[in-house]
C-alpha atoms as a PDB file:
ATOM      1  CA  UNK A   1       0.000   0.000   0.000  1.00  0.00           C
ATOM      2  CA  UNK A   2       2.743   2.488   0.729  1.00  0.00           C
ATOM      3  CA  UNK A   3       3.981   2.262  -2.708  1.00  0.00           C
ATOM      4  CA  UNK A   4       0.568   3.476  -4.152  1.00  0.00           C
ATOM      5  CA  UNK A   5       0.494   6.216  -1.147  1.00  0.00           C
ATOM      6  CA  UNK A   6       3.957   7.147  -2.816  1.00  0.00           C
ATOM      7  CA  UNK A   7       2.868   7.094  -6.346  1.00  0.00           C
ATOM      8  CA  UNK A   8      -0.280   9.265  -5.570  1.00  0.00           C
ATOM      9  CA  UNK A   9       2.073  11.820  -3.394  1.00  0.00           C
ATOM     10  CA  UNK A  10       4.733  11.906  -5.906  1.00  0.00           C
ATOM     11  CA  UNK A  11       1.732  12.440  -8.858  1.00  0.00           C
ATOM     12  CA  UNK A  12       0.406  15.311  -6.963  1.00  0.00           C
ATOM     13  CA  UNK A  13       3.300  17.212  -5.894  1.00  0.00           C
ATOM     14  CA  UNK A  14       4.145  17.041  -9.806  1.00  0.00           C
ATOM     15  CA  UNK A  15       0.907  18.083 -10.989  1.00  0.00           C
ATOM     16  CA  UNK A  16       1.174  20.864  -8.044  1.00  0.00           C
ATOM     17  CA  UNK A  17      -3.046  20.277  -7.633  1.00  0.00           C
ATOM     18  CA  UNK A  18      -4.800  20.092  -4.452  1.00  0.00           C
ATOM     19  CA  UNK A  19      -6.714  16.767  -3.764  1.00  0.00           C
ATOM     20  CA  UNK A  20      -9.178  15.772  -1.251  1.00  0.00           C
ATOM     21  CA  UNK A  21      -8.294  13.334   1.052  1.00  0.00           C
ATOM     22  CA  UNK A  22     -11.867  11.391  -0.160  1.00  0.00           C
ATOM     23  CA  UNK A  23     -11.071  11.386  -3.900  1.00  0.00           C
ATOM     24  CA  UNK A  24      -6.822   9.923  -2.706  1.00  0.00           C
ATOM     25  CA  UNK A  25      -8.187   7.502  -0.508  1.00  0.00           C
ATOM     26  CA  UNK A  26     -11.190   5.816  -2.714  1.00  0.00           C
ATOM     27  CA  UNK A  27      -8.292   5.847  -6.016  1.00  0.00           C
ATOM     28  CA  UNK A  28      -6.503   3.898  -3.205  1.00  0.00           C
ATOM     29  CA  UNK A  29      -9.214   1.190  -1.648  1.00  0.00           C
ATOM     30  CA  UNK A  30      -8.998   2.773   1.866  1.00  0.00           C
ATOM     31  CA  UNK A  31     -10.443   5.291   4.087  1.00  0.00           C
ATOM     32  CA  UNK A  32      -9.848   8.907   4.207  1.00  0.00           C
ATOM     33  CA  UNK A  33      -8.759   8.214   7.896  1.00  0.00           C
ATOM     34  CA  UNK A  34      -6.557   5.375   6.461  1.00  0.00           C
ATOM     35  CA  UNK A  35      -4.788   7.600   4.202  1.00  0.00           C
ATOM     36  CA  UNK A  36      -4.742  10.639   7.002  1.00  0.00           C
ATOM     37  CA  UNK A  37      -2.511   8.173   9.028  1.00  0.00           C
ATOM     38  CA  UNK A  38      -0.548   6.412   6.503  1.00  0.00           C
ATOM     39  CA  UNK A  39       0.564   9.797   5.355  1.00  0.00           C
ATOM     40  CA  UNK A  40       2.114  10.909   9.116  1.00  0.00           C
ATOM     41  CA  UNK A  41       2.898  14.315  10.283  1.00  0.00           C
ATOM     42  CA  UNK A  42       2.234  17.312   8.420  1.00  0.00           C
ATOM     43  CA  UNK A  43       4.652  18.614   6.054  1.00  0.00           C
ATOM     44  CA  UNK A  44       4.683  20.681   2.344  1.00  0.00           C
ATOM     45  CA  UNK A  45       4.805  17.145   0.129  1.00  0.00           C
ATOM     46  CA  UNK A  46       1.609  16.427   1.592  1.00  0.00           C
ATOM     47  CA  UNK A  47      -0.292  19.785   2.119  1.00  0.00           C
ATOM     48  CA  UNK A  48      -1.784  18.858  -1.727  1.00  0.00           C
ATOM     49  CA  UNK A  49      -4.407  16.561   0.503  1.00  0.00           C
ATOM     50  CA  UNK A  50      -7.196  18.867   1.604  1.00  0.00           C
ATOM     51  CA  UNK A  51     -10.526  19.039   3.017  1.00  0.00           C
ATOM     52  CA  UNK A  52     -13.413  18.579   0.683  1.00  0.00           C
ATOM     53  CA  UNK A  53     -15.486  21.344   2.485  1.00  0.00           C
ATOM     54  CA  UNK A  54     -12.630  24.003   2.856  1.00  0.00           C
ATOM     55  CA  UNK A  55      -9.903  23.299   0.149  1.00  0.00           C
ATOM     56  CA  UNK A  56      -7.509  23.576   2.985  1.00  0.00           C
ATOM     57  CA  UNK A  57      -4.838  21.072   4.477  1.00  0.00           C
ATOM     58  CA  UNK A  58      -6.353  20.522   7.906  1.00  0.00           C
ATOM     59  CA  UNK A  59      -5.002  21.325  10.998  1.00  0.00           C
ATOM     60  CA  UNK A  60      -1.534  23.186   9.114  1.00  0.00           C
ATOM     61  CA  UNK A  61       0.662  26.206   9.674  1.00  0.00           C
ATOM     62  CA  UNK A  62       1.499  28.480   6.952  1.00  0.00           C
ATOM     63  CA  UNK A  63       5.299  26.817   7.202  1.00  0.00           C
ATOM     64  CA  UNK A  64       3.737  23.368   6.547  1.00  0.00           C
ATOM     65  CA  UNK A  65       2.196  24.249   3.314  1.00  0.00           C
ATOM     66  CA  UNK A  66       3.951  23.813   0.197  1.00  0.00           C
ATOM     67  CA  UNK A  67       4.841  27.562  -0.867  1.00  0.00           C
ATOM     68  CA  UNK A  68       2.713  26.759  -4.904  1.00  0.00           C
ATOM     69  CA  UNK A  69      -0.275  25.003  -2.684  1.00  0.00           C
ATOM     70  CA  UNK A  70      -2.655  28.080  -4.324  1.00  0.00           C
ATOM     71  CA  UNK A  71      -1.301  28.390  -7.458  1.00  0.00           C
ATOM     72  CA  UNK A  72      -4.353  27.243  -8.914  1.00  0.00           C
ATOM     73  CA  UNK A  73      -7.737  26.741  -7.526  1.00  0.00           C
ATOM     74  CA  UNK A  74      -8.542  23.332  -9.375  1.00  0.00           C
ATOM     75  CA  UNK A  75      -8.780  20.966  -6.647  1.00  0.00           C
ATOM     76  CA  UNK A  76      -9.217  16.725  -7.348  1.00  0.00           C
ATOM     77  CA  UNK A  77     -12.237  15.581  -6.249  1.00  0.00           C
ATOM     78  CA  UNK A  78     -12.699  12.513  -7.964  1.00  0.00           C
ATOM     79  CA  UNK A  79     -10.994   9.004  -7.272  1.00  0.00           C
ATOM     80  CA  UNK A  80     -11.732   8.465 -10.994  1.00  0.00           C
ATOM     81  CA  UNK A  81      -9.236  11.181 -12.030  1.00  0.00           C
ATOM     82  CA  UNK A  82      -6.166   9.751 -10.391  1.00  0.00           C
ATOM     83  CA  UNK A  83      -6.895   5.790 -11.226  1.00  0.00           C
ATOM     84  CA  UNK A  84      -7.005   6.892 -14.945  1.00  0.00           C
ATOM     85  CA  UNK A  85      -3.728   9.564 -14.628  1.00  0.00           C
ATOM     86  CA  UNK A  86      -1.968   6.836 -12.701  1.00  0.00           C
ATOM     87  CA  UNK A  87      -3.333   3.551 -13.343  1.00  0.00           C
ATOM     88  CA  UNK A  88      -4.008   2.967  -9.976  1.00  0.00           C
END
C-alpha cells in the first residue's frame, strides 16, 4: 500500500493540484482516515491533501504548506481522475 500512497504523493506534488483526502483515498481502496494516518505528520509534500469542504490542508501552519499550494484553484475531487492519470 505504501507504494501506491507514494505514487499518488509523488503524482500530486508534480501536478502541483490540491486533492481531497476522499477522492486519494477511494483511487486507493482505503479510508480517508486510512490515508490521514498512513501519510504521518504534516509537512509541504503532503499539504496537496485537503478538506473537501474548505480546500484547505487541515489542521496546518502556513510553514507546513507547500509555498505553490494556491497556485491554482482546481482541486481533485474525484478518485476516478487519479486511477485513470496513474493507473491505480
Amino acid at each position: 500500500m505504501q507504494d501506491k500512497i507514494r505514487i499518488v504523493v509523488d503524482y500530486i506534488n508534480h501536478v502541483k493540484t490540491r486533492c481531497t483526502f476522499n477522492a486519494a483515498a477511494k483511487a486507493l481502496g482505503i479510508t480517508p482516515q486510512a490515508l490521514k494516518k498512513q501519510l504521518g505528520e504534516p509537512r509541504p509534500e503532503i499539504s496537496w491533501f485537503v478538506s473537501p469542504t474548505s480546500g484547505e490542508p487541515m489542521r496546518y501552519t502556513d510553514s507546513q504548506k507547500h509555498p505553490e499550494l494556491y497556485r491554482t484553484k482546481r482541486i481533485i475531487t474525484s478518485a476516478e481522475v487519479l486511477t485513470r492519470n496513474l493507473e491505480l
